[in-house]
Protein backbone atom coordinates (compact mmCIF):
# COMPACT_ATOMS: atom_id res chain seq x y z
CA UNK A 1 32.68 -4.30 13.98
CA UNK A 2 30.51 -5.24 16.81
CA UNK A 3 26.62 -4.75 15.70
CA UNK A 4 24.23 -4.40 19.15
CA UNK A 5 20.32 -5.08 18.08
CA UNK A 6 17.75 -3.58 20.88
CA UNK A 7 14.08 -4.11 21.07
CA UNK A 8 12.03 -1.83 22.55
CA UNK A 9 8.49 -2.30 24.08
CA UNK A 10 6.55 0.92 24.22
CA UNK A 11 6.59 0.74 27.66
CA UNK A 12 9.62 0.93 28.07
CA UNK A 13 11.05 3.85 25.65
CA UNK A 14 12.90 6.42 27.88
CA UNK A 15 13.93 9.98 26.59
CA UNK A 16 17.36 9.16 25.13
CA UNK A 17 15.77 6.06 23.15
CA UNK A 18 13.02 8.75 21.51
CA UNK A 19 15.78 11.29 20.93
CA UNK A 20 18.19 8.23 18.88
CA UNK A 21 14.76 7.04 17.47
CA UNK A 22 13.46 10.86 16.19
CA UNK A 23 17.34 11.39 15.20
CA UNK A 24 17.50 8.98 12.92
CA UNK A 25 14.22 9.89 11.48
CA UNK A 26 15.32 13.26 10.77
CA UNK A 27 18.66 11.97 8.58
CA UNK A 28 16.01 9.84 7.02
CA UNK A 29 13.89 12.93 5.97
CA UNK A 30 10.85 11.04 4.63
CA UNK A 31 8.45 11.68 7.50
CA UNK A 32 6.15 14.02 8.04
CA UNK A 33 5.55 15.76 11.53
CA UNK A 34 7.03 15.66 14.66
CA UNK A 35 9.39 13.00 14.50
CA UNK A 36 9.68 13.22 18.46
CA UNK A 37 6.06 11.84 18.74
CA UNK A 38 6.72 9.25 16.32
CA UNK A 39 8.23 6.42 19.18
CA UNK A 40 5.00 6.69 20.86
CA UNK A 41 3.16 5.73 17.75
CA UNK A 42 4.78 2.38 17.97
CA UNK A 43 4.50 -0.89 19.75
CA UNK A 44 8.02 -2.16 19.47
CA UNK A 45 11.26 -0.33 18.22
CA UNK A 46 14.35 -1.52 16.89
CA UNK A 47 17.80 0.30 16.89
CA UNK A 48 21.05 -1.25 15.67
CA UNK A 49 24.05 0.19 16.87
CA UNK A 50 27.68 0.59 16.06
CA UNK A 51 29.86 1.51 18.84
CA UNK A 52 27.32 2.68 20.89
CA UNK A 53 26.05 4.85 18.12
CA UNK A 54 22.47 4.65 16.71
CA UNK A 55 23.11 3.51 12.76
CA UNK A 56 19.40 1.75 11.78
CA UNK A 57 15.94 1.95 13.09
CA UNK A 58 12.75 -0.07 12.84
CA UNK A 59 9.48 -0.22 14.29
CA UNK A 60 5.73 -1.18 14.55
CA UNK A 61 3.62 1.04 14.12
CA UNK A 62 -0.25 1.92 14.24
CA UNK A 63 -0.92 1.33 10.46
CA UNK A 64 -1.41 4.19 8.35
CA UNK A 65 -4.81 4.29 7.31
CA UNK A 66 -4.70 5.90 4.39
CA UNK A 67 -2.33 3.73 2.77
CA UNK A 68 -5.46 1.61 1.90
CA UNK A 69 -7.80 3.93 0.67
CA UNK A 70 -9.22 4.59 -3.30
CA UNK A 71 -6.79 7.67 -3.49
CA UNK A 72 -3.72 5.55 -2.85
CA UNK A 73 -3.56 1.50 -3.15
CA UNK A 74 -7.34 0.91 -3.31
CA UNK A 75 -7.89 -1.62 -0.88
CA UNK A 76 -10.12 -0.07 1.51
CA UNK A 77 -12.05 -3.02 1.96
CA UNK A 78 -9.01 -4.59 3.93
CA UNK A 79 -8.07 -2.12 5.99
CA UNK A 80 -9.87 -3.09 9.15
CA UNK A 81 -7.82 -6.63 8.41
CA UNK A 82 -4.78 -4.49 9.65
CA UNK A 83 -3.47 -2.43 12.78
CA UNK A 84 0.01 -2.55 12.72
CA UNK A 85 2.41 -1.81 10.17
CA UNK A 86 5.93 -2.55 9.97
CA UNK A 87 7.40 0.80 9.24
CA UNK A 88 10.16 3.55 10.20
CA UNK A 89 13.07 1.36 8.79
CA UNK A 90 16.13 3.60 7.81
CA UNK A 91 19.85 2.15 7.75
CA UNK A 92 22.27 5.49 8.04
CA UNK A 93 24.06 5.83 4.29
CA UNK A 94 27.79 4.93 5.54
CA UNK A 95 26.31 1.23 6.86
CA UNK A 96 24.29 0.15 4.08
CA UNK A 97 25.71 -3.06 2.81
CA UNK A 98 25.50 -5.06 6.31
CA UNK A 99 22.03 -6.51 5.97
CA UNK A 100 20.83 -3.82 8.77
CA UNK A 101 17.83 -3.08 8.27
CA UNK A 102 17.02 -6.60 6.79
CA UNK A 103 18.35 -8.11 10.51
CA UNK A 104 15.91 -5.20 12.10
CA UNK A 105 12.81 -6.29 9.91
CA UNK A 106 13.10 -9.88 10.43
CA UNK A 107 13.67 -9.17 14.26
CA UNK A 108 10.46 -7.18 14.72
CA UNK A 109 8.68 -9.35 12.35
CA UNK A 110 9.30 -12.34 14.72
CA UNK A 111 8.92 -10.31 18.13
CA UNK A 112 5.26 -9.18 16.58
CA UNK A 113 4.11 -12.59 16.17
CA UNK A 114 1.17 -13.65 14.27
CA UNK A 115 -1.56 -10.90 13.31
CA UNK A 116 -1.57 -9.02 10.30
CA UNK A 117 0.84 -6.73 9.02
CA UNK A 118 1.12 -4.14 6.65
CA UNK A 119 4.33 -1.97 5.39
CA UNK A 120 4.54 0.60 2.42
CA UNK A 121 7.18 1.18 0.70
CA UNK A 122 8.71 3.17 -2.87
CA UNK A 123 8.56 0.61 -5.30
CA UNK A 124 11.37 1.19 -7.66
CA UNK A 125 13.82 3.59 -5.52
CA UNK A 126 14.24 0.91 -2.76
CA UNK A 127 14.38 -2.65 -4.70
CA UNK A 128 16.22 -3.62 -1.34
CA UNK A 129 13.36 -3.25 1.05
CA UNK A 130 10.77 -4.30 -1.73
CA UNK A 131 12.93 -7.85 -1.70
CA UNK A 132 13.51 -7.93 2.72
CA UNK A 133 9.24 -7.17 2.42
CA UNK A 134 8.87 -10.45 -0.08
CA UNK A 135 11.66 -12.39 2.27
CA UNK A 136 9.39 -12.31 5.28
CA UNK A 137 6.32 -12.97 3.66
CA UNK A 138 4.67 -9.78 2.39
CA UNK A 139 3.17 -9.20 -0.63
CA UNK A 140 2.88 -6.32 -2.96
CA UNK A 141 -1.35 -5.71 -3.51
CA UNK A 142 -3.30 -3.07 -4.88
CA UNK A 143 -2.42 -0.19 -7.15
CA UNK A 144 0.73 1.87 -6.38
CA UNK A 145 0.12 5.71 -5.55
CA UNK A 146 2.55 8.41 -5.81
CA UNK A 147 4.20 9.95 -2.10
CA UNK A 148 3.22 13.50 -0.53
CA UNK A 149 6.54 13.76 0.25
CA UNK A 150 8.77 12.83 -2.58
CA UNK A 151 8.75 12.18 -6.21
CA UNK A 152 8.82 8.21 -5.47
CA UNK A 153 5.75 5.56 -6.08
CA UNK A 154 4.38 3.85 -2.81
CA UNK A 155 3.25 -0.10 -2.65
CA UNK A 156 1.29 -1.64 0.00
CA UNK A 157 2.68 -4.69 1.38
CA UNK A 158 0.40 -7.15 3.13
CA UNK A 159 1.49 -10.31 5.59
CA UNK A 160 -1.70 -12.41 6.26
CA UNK A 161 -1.46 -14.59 9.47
């Protein structure tokens, strides 16, 4: 099985990358609005594919501000620390197992380069993202807060450069 990695610049996204990228978000189903608009919110992308086939996603993002405020982690005192986030990562269910979105994470992580970064993530549903966050450097900080969208618990992750 031949795995393809692709980094995007936002630059350079074309209609056919925001279609795989919005796609994928959809079979994901844990973001909220217009998950056509969501490429252009991002300053790199990364899609893995299979055969020509879009199978994992990752991006950064413009940071989600709220993640740091007293209603959620309580750490609005470094939020102005942060602008991107490391975010959008989703591995399609039938190619979990092949280190995916761990190979997508590290990729992006390394194409950023050294600012600050911030991800958020459920805590106790997805032990395998908490552990790819710790891997490249981030750290869990703050109080967890419970999602808008789904019944899981969110934790902010910070990387200090």
């Amino acid at each position: 099985m031949n795995i393809e990695y692709e980094i995007i610049l936002k630059e350079n996204l074309t209609d056919d990358i925001r279609n795989a990228f919005a796609d994928m978000l959809k079979q994901q189903g844990k973001v909220q609005g217009d998950p056509q608009r969501k490429a252009d919110r991002c300053k790199l992308i990364c899609i893995a594919r299979i055969g020509g086939e879009p199978v994992s996603i990752g991006a950064i993002k413009v940071k989600t501000n709220s993640d740091f405020s007293d209603k959620k982690s309580g750490l609005s005192d470094l939020s102005n620390d942060f602008e991107w986030e490391l975010g959008y990562l989703y591995t399609d269910p039938k190619y979990t197992g092949k280190e995916l979105a761990k190979n997508i994470a590290r990729m992006l992580v390394d194409e950023f380069g050294g600012s600050n970064l911030m991800a958020s993530t459920e805590i106790a549903a997805n032990p395998v993202m908490v552990s790819i966050l710790k891997q490249l450097g981030f750290c869990l900080y703050g109080k967890p807060w419970k999602s808008a969208i789904h019944d899981d618990y969110l934790g902010l992750f910070l990387r200090f450069k």
